[in-house]
PDB file of N, CA and C in Angstrom:
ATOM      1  N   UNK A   1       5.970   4.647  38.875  1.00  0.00           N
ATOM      2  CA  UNK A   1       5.342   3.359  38.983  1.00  0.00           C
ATOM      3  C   UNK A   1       4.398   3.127  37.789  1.00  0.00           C
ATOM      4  N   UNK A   2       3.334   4.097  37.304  1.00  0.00           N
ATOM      5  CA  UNK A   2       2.864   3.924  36.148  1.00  0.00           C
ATOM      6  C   UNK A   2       3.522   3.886  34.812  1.00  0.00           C
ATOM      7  N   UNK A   3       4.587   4.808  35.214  1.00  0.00           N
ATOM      8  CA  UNK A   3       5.480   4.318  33.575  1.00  0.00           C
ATOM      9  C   UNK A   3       5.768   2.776  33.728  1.00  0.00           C
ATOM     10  N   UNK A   4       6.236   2.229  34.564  1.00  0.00           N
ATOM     11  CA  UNK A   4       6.677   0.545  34.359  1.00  0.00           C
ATOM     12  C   UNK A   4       5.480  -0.087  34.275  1.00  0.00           C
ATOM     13  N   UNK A   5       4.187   0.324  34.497  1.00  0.00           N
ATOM     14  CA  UNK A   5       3.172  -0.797  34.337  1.00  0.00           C
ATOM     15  C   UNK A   5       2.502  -0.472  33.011  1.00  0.00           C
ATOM     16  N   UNK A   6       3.008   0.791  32.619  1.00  0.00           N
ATOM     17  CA  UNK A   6       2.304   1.012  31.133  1.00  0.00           C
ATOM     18  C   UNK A   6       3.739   0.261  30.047  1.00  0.00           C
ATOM     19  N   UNK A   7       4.660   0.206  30.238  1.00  0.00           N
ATOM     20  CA  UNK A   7       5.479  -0.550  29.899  1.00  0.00           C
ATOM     21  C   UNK A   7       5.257  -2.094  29.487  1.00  0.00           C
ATOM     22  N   UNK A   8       5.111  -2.847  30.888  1.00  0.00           N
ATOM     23  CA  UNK A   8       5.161  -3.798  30.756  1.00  0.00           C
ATOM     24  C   UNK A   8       3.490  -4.137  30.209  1.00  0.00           C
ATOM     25  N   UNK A   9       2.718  -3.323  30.118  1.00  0.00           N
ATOM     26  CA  UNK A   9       1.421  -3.745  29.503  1.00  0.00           C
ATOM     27  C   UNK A   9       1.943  -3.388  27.938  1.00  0.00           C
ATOM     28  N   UNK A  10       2.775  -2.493  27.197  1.00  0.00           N
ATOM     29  CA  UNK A  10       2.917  -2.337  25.986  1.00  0.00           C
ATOM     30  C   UNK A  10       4.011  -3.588  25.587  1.00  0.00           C
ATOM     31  N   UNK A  11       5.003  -3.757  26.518  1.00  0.00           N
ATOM     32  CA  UNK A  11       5.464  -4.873  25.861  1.00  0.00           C
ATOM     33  C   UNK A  11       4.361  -6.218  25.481  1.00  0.00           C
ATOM     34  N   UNK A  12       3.480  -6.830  26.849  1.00  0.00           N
ATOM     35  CA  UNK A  12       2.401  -7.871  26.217  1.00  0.00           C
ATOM     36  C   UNK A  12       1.712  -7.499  25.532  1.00  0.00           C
ATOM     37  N   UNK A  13       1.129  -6.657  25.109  1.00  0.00           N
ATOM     38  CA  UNK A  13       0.299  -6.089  23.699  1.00  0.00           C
ATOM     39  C   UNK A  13       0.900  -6.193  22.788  1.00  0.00           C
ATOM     40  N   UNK A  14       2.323  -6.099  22.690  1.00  0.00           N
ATOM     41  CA  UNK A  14       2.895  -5.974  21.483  1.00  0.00           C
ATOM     42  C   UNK A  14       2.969  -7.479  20.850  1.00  0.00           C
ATOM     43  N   UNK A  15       3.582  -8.925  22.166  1.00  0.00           N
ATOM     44  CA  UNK A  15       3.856  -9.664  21.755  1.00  0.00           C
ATOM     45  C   UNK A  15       2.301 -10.464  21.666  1.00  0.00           C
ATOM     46  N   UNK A  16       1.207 -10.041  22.057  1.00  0.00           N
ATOM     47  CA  UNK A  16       0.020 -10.298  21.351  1.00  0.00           C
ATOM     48  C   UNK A  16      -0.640 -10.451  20.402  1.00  0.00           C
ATOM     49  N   UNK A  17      -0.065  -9.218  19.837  1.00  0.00           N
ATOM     50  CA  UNK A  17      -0.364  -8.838  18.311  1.00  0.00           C
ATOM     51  C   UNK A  17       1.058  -9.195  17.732  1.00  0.00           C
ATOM     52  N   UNK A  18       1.929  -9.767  18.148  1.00  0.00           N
ATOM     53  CA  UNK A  18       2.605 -10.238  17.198  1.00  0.00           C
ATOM     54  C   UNK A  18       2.098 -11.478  16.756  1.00  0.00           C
ATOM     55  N   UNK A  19       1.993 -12.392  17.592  1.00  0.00           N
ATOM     56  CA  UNK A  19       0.983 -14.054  17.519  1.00  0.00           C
ATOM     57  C   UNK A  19      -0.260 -13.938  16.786  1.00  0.00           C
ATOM     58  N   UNK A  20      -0.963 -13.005  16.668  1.00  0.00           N
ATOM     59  CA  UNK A  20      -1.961 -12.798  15.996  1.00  0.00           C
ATOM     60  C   UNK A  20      -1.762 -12.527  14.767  1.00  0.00           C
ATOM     61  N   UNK A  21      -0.683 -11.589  14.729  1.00  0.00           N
ATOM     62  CA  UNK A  21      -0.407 -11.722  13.231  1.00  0.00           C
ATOM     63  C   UNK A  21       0.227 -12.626  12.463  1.00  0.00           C
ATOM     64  N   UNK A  22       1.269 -13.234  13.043  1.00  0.00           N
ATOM     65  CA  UNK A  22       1.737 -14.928  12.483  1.00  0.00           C
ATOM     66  C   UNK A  22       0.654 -15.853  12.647  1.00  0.00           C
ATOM     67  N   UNK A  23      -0.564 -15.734  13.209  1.00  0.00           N
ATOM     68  CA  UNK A  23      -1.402 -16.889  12.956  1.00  0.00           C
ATOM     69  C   UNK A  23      -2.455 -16.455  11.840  1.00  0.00           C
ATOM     70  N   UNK A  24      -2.603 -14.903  11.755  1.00  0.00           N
ATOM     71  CA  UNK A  24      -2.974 -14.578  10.640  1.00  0.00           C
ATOM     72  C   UNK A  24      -2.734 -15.033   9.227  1.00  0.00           C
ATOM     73  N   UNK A  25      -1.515 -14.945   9.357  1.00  0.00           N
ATOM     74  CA  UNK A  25      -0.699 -15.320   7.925  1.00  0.00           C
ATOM     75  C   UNK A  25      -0.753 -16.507   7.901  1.00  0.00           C
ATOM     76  N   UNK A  26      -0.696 -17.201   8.718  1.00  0.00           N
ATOM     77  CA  UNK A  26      -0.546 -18.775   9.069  1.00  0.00           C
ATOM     78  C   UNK A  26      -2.054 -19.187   7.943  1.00  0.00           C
ATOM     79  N   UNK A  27      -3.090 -18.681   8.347  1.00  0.00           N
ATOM     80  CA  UNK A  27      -4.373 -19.009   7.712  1.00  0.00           C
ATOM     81  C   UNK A  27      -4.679 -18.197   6.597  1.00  0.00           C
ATOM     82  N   UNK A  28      -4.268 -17.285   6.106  1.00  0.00           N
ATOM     83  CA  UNK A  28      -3.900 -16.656   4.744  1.00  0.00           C
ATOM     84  C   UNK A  28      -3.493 -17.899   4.278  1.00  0.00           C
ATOM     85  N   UNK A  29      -2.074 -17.813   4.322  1.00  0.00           N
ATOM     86  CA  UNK A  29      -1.367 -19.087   3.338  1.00  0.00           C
ATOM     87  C   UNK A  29      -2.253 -20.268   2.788  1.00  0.00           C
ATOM     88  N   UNK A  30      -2.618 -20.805   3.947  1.00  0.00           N
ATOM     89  CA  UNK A  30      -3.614 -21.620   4.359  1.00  0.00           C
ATOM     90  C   UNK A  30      -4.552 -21.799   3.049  1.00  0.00           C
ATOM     91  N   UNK A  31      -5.255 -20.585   3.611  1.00  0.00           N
ATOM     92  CA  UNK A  31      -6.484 -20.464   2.647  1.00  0.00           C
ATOM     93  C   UNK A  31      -6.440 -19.734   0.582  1.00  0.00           C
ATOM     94  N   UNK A  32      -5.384 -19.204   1.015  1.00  0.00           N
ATOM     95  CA  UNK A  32      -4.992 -18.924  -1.302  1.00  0.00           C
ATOM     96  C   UNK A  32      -3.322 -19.122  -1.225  1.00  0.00           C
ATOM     97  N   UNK A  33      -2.532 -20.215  -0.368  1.00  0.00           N
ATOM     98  CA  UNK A  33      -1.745 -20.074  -0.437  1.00  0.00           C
ATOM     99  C   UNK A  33      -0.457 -19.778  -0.847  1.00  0.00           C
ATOM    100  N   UNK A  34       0.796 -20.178  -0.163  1.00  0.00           N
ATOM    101  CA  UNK A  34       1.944 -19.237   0.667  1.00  0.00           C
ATOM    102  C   UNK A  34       2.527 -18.610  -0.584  1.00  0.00           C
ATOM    103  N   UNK A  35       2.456 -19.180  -2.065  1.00  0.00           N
ATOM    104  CA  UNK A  35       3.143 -18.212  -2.768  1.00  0.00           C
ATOM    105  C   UNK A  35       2.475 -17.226  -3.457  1.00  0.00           C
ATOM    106  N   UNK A  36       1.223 -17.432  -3.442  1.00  0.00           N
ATOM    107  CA  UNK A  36       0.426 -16.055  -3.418  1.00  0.00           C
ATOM    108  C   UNK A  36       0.143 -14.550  -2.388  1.00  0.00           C
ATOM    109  N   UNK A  37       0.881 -15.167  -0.940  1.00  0.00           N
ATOM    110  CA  UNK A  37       0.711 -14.432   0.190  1.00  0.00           C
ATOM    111  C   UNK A  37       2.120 -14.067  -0.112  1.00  0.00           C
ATOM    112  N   UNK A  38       2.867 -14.606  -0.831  1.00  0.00           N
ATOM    113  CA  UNK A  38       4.499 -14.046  -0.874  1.00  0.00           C
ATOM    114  C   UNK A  38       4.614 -13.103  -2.162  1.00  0.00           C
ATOM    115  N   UNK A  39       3.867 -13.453  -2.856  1.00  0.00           N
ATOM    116  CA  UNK A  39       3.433 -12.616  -4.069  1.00  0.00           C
ATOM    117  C   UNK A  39       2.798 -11.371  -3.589  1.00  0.00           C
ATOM    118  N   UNK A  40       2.084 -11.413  -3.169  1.00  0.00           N
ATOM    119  CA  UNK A  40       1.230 -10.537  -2.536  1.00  0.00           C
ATOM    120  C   UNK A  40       1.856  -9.253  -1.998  1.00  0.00           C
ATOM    121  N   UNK A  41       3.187  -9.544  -0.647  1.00  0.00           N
ATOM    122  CA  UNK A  41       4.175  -8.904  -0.071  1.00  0.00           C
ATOM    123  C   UNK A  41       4.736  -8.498  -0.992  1.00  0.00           C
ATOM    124  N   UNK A  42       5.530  -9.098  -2.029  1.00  0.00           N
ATOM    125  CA  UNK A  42       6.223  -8.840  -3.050  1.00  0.00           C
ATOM    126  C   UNK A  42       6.033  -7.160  -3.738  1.00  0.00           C
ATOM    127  N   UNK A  43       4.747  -7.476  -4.390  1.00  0.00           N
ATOM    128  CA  UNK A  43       3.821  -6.558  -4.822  1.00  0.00           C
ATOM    129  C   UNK A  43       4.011  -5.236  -4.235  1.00  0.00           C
ATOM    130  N   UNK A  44       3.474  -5.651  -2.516  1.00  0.00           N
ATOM    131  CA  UNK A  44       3.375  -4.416  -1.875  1.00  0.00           C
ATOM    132  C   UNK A  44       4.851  -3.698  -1.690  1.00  0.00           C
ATOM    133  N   UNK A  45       5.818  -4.320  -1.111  1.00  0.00           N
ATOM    134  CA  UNK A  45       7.201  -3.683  -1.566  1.00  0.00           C
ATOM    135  C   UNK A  45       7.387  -3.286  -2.552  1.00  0.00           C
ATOM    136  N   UNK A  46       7.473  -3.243  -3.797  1.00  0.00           N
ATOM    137  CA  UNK A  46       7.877  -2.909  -5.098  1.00  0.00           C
ATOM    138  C   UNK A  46       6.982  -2.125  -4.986  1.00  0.00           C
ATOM    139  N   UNK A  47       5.638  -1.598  -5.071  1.00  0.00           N
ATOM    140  CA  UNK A  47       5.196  -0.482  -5.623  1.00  0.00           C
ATOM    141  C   UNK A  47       4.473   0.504  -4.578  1.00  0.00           C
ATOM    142  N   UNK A  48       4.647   0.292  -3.238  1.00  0.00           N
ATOM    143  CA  UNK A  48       4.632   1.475  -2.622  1.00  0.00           C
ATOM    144  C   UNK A  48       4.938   2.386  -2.926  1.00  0.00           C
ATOM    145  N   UNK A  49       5.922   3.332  -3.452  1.00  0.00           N
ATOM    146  CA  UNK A  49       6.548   4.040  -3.512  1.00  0.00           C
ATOM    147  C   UNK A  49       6.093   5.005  -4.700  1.00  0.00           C
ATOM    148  N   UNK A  50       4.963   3.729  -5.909  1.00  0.00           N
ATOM    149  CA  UNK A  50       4.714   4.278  -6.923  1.00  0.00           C
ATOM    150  C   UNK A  50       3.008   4.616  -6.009  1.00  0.00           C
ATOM    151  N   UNK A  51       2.497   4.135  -5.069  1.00  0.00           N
ATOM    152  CA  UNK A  51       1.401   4.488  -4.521  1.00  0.00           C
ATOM    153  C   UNK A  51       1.788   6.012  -4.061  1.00  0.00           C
ATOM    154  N   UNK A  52       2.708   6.115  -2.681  1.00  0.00           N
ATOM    155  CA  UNK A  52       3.115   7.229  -2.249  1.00  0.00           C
ATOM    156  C   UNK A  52       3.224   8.592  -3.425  1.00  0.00           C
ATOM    157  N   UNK A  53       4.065   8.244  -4.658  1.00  0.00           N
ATOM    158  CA  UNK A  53       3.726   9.117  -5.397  1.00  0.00           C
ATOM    159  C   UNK A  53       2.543   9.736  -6.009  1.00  0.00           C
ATOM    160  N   UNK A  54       2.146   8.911  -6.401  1.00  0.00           N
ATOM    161  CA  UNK A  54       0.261   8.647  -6.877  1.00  0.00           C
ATOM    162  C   UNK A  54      -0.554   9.853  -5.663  1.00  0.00           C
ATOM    163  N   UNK A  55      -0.539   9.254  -4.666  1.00  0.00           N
ATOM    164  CA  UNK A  55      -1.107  10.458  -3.598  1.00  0.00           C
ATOM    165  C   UNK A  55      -0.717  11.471  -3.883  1.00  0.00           C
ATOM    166  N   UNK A  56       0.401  11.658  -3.755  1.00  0.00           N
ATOM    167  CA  UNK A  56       0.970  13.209  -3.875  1.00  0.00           C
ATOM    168  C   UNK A  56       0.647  14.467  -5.230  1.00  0.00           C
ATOM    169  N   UNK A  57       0.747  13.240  -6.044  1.00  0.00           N
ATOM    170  CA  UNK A  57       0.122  13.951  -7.608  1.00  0.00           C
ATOM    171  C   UNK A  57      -1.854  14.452  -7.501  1.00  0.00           C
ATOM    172  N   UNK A  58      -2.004  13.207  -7.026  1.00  0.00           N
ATOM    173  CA  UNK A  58      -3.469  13.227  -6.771  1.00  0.00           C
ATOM    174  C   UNK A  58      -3.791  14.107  -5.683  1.00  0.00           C
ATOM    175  N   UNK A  59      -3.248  14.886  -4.752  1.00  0.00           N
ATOM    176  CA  UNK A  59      -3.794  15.680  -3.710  1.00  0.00           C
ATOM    177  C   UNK A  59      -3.767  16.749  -4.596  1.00  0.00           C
ATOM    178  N   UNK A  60      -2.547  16.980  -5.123  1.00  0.00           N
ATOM    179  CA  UNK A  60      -2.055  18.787  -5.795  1.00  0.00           C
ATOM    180  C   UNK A  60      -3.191  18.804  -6.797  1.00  0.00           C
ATOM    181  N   UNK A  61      -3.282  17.692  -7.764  1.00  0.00           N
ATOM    182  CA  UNK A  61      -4.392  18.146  -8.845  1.00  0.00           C
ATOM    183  C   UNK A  61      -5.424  18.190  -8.260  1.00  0.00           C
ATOM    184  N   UNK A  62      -5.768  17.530  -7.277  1.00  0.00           N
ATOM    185  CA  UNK A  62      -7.821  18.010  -6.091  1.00  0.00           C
ATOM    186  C   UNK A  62      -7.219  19.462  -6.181  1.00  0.00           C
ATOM    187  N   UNK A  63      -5.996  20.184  -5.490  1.00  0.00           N
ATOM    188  CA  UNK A  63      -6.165  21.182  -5.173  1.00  0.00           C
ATOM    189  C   UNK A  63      -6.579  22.283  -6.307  1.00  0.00           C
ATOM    190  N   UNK A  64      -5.380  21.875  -7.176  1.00  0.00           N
ATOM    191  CA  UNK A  64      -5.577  22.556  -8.514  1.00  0.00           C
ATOM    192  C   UNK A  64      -7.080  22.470  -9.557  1.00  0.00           C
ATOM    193  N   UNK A  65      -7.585  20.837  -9.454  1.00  0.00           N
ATOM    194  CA  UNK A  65      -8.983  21.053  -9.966  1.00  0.00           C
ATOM    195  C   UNK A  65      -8.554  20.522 -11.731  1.00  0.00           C
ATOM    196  N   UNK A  66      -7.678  20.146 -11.857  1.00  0.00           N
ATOM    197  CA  UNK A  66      -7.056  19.478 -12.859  1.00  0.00           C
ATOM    198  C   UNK A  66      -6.026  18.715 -12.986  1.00  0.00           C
ATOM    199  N   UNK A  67      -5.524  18.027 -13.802  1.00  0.00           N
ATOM    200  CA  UNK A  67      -4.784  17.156 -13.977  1.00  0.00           C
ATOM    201  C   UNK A  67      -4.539  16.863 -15.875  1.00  0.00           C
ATOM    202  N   UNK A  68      -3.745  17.089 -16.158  1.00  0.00           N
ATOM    203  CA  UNK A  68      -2.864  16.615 -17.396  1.00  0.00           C
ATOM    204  C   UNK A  68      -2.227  14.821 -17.437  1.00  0.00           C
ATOM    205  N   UNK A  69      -2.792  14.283 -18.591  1.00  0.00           N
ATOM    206  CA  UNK A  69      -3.205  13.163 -18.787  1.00  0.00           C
ATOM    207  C   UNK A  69      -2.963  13.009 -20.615  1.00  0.00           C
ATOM    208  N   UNK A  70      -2.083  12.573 -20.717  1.00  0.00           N
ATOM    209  CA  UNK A  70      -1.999  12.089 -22.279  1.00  0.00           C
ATOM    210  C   UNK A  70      -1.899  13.670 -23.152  1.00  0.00           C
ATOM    211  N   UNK A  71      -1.294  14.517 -22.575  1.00  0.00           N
ATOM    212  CA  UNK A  71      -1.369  15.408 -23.349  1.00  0.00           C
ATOM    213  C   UNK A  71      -2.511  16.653 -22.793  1.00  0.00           C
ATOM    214  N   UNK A  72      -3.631  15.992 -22.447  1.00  0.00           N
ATOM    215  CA  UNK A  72      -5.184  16.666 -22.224  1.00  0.00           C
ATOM    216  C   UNK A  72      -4.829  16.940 -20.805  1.00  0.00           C
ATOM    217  N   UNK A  73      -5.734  18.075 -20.268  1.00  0.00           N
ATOM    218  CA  UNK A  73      -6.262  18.574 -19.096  1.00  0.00           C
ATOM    219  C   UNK A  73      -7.577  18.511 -18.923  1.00  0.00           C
ATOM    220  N   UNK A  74      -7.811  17.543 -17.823  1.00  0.00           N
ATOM    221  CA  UNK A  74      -8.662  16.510 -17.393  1.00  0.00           C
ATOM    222  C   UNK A  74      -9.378  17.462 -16.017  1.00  0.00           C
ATOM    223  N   UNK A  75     -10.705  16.836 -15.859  1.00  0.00           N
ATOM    224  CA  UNK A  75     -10.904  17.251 -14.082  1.00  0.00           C
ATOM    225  C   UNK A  75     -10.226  15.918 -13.805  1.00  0.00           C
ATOM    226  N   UNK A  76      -9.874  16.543 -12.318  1.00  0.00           N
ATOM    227  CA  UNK A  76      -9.175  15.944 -11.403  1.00  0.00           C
ATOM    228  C   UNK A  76     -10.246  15.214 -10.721  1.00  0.00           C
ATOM    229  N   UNK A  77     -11.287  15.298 -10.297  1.00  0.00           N
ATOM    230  CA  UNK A  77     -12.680  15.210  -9.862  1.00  0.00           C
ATOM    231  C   UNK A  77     -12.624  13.677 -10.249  1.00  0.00           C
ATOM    232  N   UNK A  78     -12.983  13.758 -11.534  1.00  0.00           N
ATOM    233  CA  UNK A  78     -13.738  12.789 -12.263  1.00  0.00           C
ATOM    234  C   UNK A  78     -12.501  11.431 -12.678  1.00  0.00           C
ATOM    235  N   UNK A  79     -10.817  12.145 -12.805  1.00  0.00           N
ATOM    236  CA  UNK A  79      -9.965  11.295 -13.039  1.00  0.00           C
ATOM    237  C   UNK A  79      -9.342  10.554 -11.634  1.00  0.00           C
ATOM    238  N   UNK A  80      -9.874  10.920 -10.731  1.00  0.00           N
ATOM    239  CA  UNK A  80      -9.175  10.487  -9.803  1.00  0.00           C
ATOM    240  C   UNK A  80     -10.932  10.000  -9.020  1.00  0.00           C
ATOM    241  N   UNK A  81     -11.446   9.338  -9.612  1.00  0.00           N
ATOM    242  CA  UNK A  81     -12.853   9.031  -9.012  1.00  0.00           C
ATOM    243  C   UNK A  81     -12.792   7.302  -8.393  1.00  0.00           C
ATOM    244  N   UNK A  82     -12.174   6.877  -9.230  1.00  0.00           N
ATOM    245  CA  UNK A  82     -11.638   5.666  -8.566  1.00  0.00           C
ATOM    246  C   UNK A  82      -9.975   5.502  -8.505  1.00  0.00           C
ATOM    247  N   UNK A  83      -9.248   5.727  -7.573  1.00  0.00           N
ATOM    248  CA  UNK A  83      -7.854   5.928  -7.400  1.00  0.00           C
ATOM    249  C   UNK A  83      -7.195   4.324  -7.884  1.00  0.00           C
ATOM    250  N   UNK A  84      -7.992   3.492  -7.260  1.00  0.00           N
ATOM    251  CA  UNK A  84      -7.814   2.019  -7.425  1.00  0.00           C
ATOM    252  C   UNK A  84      -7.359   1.810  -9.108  1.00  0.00           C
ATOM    253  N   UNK A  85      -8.466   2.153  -9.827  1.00  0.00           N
ATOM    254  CA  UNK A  85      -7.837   1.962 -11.142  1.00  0.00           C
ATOM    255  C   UNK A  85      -6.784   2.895 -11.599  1.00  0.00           C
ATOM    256  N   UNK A  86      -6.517   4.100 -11.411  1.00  0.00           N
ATOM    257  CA  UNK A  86      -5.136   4.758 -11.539  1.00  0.00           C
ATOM    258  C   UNK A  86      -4.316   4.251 -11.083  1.00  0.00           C
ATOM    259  N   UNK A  87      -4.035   3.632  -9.868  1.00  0.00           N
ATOM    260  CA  UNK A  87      -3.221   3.046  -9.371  1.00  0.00           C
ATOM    261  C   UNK A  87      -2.699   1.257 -10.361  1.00  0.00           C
ATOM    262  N   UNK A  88      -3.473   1.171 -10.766  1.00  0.00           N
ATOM    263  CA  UNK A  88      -3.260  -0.878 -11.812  1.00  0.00           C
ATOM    264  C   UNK A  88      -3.076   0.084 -12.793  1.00  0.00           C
ATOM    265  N   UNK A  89      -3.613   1.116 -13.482  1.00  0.00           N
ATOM    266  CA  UNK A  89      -2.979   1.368 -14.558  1.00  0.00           C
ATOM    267  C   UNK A  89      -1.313   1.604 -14.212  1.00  0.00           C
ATOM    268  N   UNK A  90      -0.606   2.907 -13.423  1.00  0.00           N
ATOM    269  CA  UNK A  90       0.153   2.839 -13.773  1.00  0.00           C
ATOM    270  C   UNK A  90       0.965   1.846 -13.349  1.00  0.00           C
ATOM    271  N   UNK A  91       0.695   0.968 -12.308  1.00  0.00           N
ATOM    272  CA  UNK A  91       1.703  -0.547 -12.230  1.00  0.00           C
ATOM    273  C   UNK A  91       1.805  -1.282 -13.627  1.00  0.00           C
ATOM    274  N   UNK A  92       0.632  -1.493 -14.408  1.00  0.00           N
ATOM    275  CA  UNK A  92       0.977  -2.227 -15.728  1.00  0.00           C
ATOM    276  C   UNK A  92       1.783  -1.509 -16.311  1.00  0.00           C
ATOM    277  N   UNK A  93       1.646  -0.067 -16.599  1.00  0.00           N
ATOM    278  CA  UNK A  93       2.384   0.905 -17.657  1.00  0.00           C
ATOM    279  C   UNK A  93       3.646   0.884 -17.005  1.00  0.00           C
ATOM    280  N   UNK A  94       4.090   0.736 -15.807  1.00  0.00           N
ATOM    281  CA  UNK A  94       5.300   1.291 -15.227  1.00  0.00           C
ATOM    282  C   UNK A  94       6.342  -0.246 -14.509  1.00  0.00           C
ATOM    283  N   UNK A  95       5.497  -1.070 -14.081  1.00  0.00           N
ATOM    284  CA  UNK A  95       6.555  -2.213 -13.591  1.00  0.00           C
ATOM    285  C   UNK A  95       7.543  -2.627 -14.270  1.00  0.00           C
ATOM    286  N   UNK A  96       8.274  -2.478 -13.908  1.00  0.00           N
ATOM    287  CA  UNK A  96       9.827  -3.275 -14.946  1.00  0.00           C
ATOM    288  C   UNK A  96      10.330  -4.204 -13.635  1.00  0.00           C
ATOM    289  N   UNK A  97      11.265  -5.056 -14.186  1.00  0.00           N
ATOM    290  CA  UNK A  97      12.288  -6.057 -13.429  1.00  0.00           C
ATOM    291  C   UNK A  97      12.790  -5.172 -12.452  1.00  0.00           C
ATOM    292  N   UNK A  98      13.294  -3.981 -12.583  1.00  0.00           N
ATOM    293  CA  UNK A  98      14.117  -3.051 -11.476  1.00  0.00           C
ATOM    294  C   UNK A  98      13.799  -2.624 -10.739  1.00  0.00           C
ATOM    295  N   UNK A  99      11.768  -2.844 -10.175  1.00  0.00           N
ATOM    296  CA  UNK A  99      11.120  -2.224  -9.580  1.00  0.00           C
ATOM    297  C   UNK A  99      11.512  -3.449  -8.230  1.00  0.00           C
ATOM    298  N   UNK A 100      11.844  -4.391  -8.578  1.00  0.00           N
ATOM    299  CA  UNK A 100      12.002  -5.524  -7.955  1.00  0.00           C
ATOM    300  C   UNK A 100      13.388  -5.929  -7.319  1.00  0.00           C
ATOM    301  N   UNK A 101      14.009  -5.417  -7.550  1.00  0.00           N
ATOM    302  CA  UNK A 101      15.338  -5.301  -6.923  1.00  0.00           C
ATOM    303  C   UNK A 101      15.460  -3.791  -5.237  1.00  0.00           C
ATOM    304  N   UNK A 102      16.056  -4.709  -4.613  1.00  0.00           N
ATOM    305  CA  UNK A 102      16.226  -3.948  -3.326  1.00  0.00           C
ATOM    306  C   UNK A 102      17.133  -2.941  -3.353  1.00  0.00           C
TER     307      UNK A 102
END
């Protein structure tokens, strides 16, 4: 009996937060709009993947305590102090047209 009522409470939660999130977007658009919010998505598809990598490089060099960078061996510390800008660097250095294809 509790599995069907935890059920049917996860199905209305779900379709809760689905409405919430289409009215979300609804007022995104809204407010810097829809082809910037499509831009936006865009973005995030195409370079996940170069984020996901990014982590992975960036955990091993914390572990290691360095990182190789243009040739040089860098602290890892200090190069990975704001991830945010590692991350826009290598999207400028690395986006091509093909990053954009499915």
């Amino acid at each position: 009996m509790l599995a069907f009522f935890l059920r049917c409470f996860a199905g209305a939660e779900n379709k809760i937060s689905r409405e919430r999130e289409i009215a979300a977007d609804a007022v995104a658009a809204e407010a810097v709009g829809a082809l910037n919010i499509a831009a936006a998505l865009v973005k995030t598809a195409a370079f996940t993947s170069m984020w996901d990598h990014l982590t992975v490089v960036m955990q091993d060099s914390l572990k290691k305590g360095t990182i190789t960078f243009d040739g040089k061996e860098l602290d890892a510390q200090r190069f990975f102090s704001n991830v945010s800008n590692v991350f826009v660097y290598m999207v400028a250095n690395n986006a091509e047209p093909k990053t954009l294809k499915a």
